[in-house]
C-alpha atoms as a PDB file:
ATOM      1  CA  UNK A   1     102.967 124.650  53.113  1.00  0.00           C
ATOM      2  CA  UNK A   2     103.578 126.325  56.717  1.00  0.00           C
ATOM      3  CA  UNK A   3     105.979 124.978  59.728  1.00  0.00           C
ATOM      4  CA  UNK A   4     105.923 125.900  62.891  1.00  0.00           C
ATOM      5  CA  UNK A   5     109.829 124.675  63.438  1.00  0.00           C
ATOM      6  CA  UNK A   6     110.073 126.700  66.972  1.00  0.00           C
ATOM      7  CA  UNK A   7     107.917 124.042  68.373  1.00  0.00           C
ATOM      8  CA  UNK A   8     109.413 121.011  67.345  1.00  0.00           C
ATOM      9  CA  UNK A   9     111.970 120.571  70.008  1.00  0.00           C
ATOM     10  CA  UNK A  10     109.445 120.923  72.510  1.00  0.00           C
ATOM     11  CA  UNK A  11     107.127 118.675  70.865  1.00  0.00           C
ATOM     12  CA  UNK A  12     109.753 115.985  70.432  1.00  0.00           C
ATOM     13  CA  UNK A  13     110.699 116.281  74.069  1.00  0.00           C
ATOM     14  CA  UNK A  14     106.823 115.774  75.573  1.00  0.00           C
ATOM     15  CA  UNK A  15     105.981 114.327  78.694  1.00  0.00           C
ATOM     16  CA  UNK A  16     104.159 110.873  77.261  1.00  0.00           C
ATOM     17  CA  UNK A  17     101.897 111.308  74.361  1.00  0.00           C
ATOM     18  CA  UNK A  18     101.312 114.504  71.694  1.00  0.00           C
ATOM     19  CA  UNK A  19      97.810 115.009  70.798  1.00  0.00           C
ATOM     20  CA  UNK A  20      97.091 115.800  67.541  1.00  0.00           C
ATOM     21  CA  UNK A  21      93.839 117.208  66.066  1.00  0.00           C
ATOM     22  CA  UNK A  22      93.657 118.350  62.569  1.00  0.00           C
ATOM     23  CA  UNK A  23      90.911 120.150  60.468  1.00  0.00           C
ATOM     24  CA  UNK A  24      89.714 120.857  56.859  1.00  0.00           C
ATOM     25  CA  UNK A  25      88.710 123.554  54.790  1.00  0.00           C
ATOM     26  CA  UNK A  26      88.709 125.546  52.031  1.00  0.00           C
ATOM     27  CA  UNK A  27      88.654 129.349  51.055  1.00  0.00           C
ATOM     28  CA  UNK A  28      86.446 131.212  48.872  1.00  0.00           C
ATOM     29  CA  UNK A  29      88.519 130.575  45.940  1.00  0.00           C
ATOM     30  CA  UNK A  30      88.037 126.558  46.465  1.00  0.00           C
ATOM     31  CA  UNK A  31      91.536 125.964  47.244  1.00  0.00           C
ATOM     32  CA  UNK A  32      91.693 123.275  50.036  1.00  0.00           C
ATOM     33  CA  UNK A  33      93.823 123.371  53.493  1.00  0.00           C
ATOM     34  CA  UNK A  34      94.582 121.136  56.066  1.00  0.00           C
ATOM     35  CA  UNK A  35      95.319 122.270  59.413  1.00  0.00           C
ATOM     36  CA  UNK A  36      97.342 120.014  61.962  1.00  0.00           C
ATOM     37  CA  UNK A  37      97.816 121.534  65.660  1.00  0.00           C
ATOM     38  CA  UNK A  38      99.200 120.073  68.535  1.00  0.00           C
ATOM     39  CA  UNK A  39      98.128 119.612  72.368  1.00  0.00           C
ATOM     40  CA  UNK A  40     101.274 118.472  74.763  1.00  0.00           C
ATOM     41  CA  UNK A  41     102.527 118.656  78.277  1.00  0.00           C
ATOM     42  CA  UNK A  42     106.032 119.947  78.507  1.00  0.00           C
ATOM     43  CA  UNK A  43     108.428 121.284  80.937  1.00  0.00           C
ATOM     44  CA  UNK A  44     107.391 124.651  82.525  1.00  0.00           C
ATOM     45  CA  UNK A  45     109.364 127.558  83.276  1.00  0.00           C
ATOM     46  CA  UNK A  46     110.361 126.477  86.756  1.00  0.00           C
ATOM     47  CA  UNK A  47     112.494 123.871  87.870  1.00  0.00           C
ATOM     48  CA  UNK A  48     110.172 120.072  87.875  1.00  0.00           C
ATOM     49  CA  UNK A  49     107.292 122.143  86.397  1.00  0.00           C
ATOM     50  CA  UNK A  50     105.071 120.603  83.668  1.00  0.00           C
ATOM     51  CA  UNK A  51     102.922 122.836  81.740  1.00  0.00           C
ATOM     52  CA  UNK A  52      99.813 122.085  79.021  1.00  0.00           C
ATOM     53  CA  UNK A  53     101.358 123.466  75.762  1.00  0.00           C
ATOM     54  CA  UNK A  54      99.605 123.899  72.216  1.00  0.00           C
ATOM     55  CA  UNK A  55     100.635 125.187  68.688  1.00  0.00           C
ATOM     56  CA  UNK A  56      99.988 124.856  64.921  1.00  0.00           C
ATOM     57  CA  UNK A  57     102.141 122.210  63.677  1.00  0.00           C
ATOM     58  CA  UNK A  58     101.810 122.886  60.036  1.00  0.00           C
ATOM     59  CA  UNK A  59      99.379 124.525  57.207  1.00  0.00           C
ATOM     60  CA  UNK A  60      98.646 122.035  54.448  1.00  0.00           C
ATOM     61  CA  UNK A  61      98.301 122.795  50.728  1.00  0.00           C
ATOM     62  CA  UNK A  62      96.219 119.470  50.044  1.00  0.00           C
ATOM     63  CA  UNK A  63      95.008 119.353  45.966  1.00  0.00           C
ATOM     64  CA  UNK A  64      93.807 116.099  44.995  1.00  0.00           C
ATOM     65  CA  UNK A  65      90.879 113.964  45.998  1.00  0.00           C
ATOM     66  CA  UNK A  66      90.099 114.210  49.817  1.00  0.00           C
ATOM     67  CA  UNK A  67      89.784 110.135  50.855  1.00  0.00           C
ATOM     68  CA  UNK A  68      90.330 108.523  53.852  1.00  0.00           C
ATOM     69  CA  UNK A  69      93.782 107.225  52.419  1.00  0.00           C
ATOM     70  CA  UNK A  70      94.686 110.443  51.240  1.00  0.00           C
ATOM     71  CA  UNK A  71      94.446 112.394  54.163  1.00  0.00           C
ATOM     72  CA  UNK A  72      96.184 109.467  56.186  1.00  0.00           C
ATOM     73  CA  UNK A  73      99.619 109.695  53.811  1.00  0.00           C
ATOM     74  CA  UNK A  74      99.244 113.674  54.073  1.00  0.00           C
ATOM     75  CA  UNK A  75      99.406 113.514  58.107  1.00  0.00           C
ATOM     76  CA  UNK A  76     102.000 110.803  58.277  1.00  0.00           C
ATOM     77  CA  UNK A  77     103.850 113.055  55.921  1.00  0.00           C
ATOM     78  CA  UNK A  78     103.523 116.234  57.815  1.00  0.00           C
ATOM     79  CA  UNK A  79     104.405 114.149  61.293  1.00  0.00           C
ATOM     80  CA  UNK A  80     107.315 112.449  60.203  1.00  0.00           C
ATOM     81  CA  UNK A  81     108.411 115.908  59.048  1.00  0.00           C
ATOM     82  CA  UNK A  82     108.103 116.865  62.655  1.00  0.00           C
ATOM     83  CA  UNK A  83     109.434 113.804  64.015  1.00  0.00           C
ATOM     84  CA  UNK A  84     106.460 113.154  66.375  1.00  0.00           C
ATOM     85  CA  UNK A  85     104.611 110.380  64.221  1.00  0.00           C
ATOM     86  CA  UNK A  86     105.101 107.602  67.157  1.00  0.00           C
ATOM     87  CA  UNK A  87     104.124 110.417  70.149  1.00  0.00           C
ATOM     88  CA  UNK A  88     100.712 111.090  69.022  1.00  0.00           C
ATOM     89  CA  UNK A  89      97.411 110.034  69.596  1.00  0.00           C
ATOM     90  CA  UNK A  90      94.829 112.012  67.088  1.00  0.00           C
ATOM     91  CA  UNK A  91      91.625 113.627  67.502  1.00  0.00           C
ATOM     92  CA  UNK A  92      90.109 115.441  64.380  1.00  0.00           C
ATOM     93  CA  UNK A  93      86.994 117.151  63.694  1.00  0.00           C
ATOM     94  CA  UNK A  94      83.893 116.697  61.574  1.00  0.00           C
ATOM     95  CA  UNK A  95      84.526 114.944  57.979  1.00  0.00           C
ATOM     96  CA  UNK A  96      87.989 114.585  59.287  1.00  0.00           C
ATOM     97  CA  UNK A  97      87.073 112.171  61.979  1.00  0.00           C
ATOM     98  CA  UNK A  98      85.522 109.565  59.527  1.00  0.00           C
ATOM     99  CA  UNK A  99      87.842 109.996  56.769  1.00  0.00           C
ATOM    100  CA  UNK A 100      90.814 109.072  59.441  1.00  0.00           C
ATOM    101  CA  UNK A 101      88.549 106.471  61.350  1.00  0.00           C
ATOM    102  CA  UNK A 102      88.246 104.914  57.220  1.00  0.00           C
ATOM    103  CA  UNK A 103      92.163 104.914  56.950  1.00  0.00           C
ATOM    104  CA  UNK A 104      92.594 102.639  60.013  1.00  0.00           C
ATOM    105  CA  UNK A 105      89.765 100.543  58.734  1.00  0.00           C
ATOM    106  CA  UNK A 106      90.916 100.386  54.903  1.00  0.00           C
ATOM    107  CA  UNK A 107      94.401 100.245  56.424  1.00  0.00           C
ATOM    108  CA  UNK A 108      93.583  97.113  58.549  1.00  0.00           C
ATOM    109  CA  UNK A 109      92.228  94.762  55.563  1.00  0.00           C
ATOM    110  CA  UNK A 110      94.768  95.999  53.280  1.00  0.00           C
ATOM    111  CA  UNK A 111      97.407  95.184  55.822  1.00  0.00           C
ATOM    112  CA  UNK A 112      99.249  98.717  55.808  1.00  0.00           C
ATOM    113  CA  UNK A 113     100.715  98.555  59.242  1.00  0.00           C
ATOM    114  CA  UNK A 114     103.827  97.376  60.785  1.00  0.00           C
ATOM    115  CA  UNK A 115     104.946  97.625  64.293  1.00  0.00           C
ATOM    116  CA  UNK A 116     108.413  97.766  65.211  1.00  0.00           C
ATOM    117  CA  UNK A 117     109.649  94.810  64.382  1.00  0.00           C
ATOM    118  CA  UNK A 118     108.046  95.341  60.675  1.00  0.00           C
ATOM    119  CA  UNK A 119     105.498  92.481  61.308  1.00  0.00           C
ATOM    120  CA  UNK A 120     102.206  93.465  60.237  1.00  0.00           C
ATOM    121  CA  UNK A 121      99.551  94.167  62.617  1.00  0.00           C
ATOM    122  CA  UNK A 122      96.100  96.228  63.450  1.00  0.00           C
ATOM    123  CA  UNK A 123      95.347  99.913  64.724  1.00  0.00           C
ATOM    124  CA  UNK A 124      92.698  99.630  66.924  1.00  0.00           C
ATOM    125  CA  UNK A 125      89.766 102.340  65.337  1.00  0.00           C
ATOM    126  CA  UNK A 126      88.750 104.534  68.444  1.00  0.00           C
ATOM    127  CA  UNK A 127      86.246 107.037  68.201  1.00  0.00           C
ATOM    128  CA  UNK A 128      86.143 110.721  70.077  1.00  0.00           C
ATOM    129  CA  UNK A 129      84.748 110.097  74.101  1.00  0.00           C
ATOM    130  CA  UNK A 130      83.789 114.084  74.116  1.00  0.00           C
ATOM    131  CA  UNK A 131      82.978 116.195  71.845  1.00  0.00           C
ATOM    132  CA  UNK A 132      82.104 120.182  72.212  1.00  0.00           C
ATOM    133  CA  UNK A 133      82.128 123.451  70.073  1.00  0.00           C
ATOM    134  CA  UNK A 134      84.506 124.747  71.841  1.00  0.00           C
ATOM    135  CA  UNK A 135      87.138 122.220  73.321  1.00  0.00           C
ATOM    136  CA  UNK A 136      88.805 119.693  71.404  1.00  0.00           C
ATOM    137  CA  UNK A 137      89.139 116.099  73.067  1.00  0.00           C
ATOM    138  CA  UNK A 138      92.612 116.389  73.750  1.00  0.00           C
ATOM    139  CA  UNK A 139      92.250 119.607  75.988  1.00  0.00           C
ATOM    140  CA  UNK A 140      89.656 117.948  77.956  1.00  0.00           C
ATOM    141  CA  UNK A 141      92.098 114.479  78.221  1.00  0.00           C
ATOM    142  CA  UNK A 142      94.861 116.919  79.868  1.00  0.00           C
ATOM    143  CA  UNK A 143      93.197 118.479  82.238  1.00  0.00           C
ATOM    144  CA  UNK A 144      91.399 115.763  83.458  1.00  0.00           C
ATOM    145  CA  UNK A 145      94.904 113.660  83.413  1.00  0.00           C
ATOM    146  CA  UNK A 146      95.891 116.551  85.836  1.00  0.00           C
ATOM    147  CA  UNK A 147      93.434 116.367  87.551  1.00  0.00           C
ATOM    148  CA  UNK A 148      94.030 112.947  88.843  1.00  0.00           C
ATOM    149  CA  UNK A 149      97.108 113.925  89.427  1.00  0.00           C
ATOM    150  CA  UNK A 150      96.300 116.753  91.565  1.00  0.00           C
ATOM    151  CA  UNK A 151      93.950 114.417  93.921  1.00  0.00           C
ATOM    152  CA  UNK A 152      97.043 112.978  95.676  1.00  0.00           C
ATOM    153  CA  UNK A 153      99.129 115.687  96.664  1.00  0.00           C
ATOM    154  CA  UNK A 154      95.859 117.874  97.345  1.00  0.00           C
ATOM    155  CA  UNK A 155      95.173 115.147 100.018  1.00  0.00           C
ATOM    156  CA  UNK A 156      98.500 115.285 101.576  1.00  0.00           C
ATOM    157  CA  UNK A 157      98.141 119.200 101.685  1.00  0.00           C
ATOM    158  CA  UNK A 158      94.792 118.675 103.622  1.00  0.00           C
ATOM    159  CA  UNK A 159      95.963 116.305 106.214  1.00  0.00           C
ATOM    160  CA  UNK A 160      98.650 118.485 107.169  1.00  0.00           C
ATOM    161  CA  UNK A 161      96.303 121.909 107.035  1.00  0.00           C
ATOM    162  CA  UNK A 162      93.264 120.053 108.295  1.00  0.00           C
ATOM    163  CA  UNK A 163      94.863 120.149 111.745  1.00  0.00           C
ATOM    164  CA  UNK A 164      94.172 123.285 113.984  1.00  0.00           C
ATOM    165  CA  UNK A 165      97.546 122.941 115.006  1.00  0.00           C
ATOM    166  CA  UNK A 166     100.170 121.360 112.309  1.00  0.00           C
ATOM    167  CA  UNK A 167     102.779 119.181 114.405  1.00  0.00           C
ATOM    168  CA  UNK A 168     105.889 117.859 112.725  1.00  0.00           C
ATOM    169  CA  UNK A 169     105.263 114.786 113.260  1.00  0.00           C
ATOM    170  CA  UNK A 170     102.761 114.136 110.847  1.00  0.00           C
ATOM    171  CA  UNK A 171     104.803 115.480 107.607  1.00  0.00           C
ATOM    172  CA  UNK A 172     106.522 112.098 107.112  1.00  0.00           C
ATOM    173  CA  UNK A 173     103.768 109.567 107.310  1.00  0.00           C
ATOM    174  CA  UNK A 174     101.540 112.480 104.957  1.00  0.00           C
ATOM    175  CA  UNK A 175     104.266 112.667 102.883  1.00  0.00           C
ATOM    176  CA  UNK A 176     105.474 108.790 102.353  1.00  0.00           C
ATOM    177  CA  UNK A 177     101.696 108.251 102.017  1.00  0.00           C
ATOM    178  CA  UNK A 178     101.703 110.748  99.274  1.00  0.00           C
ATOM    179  CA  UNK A 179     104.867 108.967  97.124  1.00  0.00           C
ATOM    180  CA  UNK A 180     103.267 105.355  97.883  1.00  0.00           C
ATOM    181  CA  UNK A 181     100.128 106.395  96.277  1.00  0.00           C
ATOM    182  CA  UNK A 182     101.498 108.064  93.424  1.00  0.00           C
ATOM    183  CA  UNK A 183     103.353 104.767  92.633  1.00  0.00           C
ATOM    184  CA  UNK A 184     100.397 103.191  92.497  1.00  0.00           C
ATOM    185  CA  UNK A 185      98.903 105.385  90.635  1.00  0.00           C
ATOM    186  CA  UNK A 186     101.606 105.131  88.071  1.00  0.00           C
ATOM    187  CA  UNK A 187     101.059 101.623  87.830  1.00  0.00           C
ATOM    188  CA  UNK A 188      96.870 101.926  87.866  1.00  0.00           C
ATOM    189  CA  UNK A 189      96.877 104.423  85.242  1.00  0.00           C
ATOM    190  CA  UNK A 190      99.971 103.778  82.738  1.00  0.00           C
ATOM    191  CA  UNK A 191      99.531 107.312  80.665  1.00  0.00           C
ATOM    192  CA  UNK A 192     100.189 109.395  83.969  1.00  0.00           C
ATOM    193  CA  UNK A 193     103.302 107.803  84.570  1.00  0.00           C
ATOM    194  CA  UNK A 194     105.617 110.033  82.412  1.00  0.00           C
ATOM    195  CA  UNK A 195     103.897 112.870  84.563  1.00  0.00           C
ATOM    196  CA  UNK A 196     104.252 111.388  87.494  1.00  0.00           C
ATOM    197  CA  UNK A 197     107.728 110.388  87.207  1.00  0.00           C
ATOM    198  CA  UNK A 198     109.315 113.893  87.510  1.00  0.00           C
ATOM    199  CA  UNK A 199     107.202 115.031  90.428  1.00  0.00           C
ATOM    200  CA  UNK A 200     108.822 111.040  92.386  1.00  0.00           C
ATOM    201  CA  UNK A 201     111.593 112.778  91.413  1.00  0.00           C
ATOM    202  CA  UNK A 202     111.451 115.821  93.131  1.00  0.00           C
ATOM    203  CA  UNK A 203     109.955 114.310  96.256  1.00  0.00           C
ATOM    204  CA  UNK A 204     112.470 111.972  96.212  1.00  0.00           C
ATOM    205  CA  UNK A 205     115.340 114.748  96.705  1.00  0.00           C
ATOM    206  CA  UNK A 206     113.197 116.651  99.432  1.00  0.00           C
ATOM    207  CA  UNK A 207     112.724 112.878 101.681  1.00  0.00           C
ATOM    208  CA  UNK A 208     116.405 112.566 101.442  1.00  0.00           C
ATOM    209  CA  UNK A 209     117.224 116.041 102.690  1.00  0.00           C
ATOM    210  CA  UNK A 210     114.446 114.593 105.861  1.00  0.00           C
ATOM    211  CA  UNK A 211     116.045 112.126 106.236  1.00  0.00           C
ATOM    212  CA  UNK A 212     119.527 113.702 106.974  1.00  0.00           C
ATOM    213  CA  UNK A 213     118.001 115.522 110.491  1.00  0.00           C
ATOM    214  CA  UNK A 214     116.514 113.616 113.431  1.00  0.00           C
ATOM    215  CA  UNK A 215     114.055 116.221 114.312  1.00  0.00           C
ATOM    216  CA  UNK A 216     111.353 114.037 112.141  1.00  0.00           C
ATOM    217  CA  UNK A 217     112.151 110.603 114.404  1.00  0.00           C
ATOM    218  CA  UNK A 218     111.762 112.727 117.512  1.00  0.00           C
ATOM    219  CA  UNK A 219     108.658 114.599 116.614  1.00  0.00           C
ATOM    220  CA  UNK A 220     106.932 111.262 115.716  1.00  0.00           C
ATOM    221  CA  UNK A 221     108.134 109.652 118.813  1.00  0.00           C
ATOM    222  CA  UNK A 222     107.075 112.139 121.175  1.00  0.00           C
ATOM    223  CA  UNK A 223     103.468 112.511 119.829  1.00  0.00           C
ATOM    224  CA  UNK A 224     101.452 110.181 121.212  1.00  0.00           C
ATOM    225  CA  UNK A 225      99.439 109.471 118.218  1.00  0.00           C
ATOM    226  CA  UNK A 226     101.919 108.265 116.188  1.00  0.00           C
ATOM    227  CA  UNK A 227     104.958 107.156 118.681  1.00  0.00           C
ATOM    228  CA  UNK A 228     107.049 104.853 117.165  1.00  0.00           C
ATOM    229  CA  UNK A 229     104.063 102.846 115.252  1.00  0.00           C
ATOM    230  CA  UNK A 230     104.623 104.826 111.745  1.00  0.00           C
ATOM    231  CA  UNK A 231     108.257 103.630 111.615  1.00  0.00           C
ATOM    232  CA  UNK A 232     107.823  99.952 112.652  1.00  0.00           C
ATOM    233  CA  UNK A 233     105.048  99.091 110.176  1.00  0.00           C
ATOM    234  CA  UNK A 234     105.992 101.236 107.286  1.00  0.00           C
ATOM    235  CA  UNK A 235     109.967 101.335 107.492  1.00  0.00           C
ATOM    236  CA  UNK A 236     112.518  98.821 106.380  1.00  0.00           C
ATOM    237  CA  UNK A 237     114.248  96.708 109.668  1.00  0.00           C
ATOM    238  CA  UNK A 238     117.017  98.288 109.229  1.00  0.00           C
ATOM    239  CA  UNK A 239     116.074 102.108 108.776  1.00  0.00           C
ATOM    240  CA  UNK A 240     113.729 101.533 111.524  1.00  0.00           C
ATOM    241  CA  UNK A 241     116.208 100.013 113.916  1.00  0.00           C
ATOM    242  CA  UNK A 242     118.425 103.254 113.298  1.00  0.00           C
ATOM    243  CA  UNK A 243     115.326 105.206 114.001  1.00  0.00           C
ATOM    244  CA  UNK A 244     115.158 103.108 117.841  1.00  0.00           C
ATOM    245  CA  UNK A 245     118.827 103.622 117.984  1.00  0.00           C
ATOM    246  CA  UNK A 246     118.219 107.752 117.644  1.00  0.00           C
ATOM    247  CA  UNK A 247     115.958 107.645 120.503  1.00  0.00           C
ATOM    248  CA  UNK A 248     117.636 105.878 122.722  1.00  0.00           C
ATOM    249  CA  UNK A 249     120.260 107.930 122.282  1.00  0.00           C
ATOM    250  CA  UNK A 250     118.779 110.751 123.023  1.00  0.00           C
ATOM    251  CA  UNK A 251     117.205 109.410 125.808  1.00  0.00           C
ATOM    252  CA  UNK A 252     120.478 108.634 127.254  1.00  0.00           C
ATOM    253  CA  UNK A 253     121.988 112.326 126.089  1.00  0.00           C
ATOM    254  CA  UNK A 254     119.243 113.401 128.203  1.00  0.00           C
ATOM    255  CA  UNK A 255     119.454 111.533 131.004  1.00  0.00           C
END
């Protein structure tokens, strides 16, 4: 039996869920093997950066009959050893699949499960949405996860660029709009949250640091697209009666 202990921390620190896909085999001599690797977003080198990680999370010995039940205890065993077991959703291949998909099922009418609170309940049985020779499932679930993600901030990054001439102005409405719809995209589509979450976090410190200048207020007040319109229907009362009270002051300063 083989551990990969260097990736354990990271593992056990993922942003949302670890998936797992696991494989097996045997060698020429008959002996059999189970392979269990690992497919997780985790924090990048950079400061707020998240980054698709993968590694082997252990090489199995497995002697014995191969059933559905037997393989189940083996993996529980091997991800309790890691720590991960209620992180992970799986993915396996080929014989692997069905003998997994039979645990949940034989698991279900024998009443094997427990949630938290030890009460018994069901697993739901889910079955693989895409399949390939070359990609497993959860590689494909990442990057289209990230993809989503990207969607948002890509369109605040075009309505700034879009313009032939970028004006000031426009960066707070393009960015607010930006954090407003990755809340609701948190909400809309609960696995991105936990990847969404650092990124409000980070934009969150940057509209603070705007906020402590009054060169956004002006530049939205003197272009005559946006005036003072952006700040009376999307501001608070109060921040936007500050906002009134910079102009005027101003106004009078230059007077």
């Amino acid at each position: 039996m083989l551990y990969d202990l260097t990736i354990w921390p990271s593992l056990q620190n993922a942003e949302g869920k670890v998936s797992v896909t696991f494989d097996c085999w045997a060698d020429k001599n008959s002996h059999p093997f189970l392979a269990l690797t690992a497919h997780w977003i985790g924090n990048g080198s950079g400061l707020g950066m998240l980054q698709l990680k993968s590694g082997l999370v252990a090489f199995h010995y497995i002697p014995g009959s191969h059933t559905g039940a037997f393989i189940g205890r083996t993996l529980l065993h091997l991800l309790d050893r890691a720590d991960i077991t209620d992180r992970v959703c799986f993915h396996a291949s080929n014989l692997c699949r069905e003998s997994f998909c039979n645990t949940i099922i034989t698991g279900n009418k024998m009443k094997w499960f427990t949630d938290e609170n030890d009460q018994m309940t069901s697993l739901p049985v889910v079955k693989l949405l895409h399949d390939i020779k070359t990609h497993w499932d959860s590689v494909y679930f990442m990057i289209n996860r990230l993809w989503i993600l990207d969607q948002i901030p890509h369109a605040a990054q075009q309505s700034m660029s879009g313009e032939s001439t970028p004006k000031l102005g426009s960066a707070v409405p393009a960015f607010e709009t930006f954090i407003e719809e990755w809340k609701r995209l948190s909400n809309a589509v609960p696995h991105c949250t936990a990847y969404i979450r650092p990124g409000l976090a980070i934009a969150d410190t940057y509209y603070k640091k705007m906020g402590k200048t009054k060169a956004y207020v002006v530049t939205m007040f003197v272009d005559p697209t946006i005036h003072m319109t952006w700040i009376n229907e999307h501001w608070s009362l109060l921040n936007a009666t500050e906002a009134n009270q910079v102009i005027k002051d101003l106004v009078c300063e230059l007077s």
